[in-house]
C-alpha atoms as a PDB file:
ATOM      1  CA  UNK A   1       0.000   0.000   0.000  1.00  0.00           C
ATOM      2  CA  UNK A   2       2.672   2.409   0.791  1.00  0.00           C
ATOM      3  CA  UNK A   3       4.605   2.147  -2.178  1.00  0.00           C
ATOM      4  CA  UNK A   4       1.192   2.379  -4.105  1.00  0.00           C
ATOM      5  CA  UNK A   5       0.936   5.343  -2.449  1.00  0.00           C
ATOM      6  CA  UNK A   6       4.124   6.519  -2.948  1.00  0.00           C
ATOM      7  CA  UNK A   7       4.082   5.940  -6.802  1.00  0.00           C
ATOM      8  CA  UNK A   8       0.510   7.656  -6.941  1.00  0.00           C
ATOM      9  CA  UNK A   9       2.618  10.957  -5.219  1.00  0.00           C
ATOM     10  CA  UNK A  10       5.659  10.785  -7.512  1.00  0.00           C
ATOM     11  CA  UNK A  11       3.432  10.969 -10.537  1.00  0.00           C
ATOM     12  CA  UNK A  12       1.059  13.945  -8.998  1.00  0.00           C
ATOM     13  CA  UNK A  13       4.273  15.518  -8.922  1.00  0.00           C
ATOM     14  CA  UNK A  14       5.449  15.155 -12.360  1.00  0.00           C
ATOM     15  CA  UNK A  15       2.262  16.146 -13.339  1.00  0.00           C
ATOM     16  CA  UNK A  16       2.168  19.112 -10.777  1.00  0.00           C
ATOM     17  CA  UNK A  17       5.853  20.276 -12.290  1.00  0.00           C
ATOM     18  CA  UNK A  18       3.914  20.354 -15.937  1.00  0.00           C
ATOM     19  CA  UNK A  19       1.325  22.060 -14.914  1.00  0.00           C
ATOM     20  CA  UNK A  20       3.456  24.836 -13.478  1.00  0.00           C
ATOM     21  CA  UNK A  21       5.346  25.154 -16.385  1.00  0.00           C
ATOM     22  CA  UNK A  22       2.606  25.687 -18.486  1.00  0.00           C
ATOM     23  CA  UNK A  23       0.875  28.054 -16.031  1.00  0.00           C
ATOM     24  CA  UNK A  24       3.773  30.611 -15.720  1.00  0.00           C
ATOM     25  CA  UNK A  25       3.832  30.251 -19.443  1.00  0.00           C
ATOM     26  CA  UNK A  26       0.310  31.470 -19.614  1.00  0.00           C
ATOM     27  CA  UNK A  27       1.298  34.311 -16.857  1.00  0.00           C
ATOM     28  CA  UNK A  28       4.057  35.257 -19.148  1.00  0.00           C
ATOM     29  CA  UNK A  29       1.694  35.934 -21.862  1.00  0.00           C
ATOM     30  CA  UNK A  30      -0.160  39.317 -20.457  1.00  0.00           C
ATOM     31  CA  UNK A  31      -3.968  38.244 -21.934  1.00  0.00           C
ATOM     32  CA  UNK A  32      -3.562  35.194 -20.232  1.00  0.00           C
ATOM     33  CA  UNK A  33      -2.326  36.361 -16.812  1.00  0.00           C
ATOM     34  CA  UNK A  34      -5.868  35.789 -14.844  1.00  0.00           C
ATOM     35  CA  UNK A  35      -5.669  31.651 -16.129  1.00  0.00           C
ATOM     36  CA  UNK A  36      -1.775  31.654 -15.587  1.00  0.00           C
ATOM     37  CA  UNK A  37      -2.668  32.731 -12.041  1.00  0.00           C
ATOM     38  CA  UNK A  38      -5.155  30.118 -11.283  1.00  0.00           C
ATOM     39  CA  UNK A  39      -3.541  27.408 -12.146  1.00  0.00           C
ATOM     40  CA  UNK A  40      -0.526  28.687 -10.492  1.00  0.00           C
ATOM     41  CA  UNK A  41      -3.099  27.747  -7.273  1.00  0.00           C
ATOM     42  CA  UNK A  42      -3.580  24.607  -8.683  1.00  0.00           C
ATOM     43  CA  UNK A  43      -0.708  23.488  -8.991  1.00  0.00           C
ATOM     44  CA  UNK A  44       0.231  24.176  -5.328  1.00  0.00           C
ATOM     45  CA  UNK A  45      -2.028  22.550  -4.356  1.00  0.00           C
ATOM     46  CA  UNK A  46      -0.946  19.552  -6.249  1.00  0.00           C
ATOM     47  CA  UNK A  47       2.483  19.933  -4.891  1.00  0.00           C
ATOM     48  CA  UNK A  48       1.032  19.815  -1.247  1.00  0.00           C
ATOM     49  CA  UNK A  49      -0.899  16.411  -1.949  1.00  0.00           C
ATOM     50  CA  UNK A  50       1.492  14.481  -4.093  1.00  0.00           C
ATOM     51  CA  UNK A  51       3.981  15.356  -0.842  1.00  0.00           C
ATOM     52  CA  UNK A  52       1.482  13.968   1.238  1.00  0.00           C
ATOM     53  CA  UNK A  53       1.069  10.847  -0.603  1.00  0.00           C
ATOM     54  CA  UNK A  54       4.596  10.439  -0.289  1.00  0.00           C
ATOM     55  CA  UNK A  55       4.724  10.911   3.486  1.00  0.00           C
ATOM     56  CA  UNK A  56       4.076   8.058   6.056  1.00  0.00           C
ATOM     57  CA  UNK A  57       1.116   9.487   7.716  1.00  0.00           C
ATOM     58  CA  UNK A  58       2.584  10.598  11.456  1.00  0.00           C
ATOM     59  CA  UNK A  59       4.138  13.146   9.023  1.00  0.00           C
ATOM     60  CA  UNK A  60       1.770  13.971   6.645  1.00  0.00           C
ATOM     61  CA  UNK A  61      -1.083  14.424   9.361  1.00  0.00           C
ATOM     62  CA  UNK A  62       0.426  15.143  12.494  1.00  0.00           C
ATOM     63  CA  UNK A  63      -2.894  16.520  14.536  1.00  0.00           C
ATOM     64  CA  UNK A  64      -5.171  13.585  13.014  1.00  0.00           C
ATOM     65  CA  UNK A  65      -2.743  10.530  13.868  1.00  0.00           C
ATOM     66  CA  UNK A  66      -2.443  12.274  17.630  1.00  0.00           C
ATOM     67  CA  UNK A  67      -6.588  12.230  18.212  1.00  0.00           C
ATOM     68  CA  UNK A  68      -6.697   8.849  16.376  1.00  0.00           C
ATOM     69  CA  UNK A  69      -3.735   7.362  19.398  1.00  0.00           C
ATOM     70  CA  UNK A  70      -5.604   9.270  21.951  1.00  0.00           C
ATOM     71  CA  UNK A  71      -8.720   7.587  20.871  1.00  0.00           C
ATOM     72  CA  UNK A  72      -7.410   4.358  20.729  1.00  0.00           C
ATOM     73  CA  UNK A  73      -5.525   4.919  24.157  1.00  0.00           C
ATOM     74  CA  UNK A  74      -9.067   6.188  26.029  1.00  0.00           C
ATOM     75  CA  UNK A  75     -10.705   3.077  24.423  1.00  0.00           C
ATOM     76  CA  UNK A  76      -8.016   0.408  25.971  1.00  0.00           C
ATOM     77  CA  UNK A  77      -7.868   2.555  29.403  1.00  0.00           C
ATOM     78  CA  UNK A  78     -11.923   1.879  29.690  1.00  0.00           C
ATOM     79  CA  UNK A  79     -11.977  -1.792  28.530  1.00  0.00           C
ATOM     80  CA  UNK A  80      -9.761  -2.098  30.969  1.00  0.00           C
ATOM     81  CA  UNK A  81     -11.475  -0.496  33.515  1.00  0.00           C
ATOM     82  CA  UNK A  82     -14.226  -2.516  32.811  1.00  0.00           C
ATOM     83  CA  UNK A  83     -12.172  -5.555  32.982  1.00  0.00           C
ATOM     84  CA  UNK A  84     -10.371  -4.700  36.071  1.00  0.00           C
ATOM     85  CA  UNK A  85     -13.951  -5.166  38.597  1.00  0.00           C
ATOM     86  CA  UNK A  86     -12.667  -2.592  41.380  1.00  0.00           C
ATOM     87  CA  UNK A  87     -16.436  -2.904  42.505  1.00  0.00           C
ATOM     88  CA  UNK A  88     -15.452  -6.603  44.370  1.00  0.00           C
ATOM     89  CA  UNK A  89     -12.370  -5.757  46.431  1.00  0.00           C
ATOM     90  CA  UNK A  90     -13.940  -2.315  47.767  1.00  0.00           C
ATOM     91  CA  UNK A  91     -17.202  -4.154  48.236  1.00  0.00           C
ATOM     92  CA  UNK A  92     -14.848  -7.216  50.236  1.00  0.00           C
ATOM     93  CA  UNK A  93     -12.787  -5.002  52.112  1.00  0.00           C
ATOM     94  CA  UNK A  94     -16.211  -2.918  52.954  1.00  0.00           C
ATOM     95  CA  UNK A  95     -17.554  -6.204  54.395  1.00  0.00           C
ATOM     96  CA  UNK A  96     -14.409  -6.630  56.760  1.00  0.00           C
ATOM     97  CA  UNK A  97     -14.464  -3.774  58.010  1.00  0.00           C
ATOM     98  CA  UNK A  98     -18.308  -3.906  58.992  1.00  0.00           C
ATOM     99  CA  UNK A  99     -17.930  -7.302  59.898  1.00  0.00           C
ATOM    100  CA  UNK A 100     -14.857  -6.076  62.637  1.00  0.00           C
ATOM    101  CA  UNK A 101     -16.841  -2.874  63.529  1.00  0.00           C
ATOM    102  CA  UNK A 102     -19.914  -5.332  64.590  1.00  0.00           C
ATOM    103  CA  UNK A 103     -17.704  -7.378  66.811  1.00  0.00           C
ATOM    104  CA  UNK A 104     -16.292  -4.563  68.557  1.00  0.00           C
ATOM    105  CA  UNK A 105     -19.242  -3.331  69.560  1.00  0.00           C
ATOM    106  CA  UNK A 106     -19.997  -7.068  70.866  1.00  0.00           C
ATOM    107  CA  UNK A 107     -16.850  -6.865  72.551  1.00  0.00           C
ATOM    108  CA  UNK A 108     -18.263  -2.745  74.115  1.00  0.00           C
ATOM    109  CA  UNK A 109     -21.401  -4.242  74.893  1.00  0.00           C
ATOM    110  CA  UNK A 110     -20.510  -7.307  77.264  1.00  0.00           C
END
């Protein structure tokens, strides 16, 4: 997939470098300024996403890949949460101490 990827970037970017050449021919030419211009835009823009083809994607999308770990991370901390049952050693500990509260009072009470 990656070197699919990365093939599918090297050949936006040959055909990003054409493009560009034929653009600031057209901005050369003074009728043809306004069109030279906008695909002078264009073919930034193709620049930016054949680069980002080419980029693993920690690089390429820095901000996405963080929420995506944090996600992931939030998910494993519930399941294990979930897993974990701190619900039975409070509830055990909770009956020991009751059950050791009741026999001092026994103990008061005599």
């Amino acid at each position: 997939m990656r070197i699919l990827r990365g093939l599918v970037g090297a050949v936006l970017w040959i055909v990003a470098a054409v493009l560009g050449l034929v653009s600031i021919v057209l901005c050369i030419t003074v009728i043809l300024l306004p069109i030279g211009l906008a695909l002078l835009s264009v073919t930034r823009r193709l620049f930016g996403m054949a680069v980002r083809l080419m980029l693993p994607p920690d690089v390429a999308h820095p901000v996405q890949q963080g929420r995506k770990q944090l996600k992931r991370k939030a998910h494993e901390t519930s399941k294990q949460a979930k897993r974990s049952k701190p619900g039975k050693a409070a509830a055990k500990a909770g009956r020991t101490a009751a059950k050791t509260g009741r026999k001092a009072q026994k103990r008061l009470k005599k």
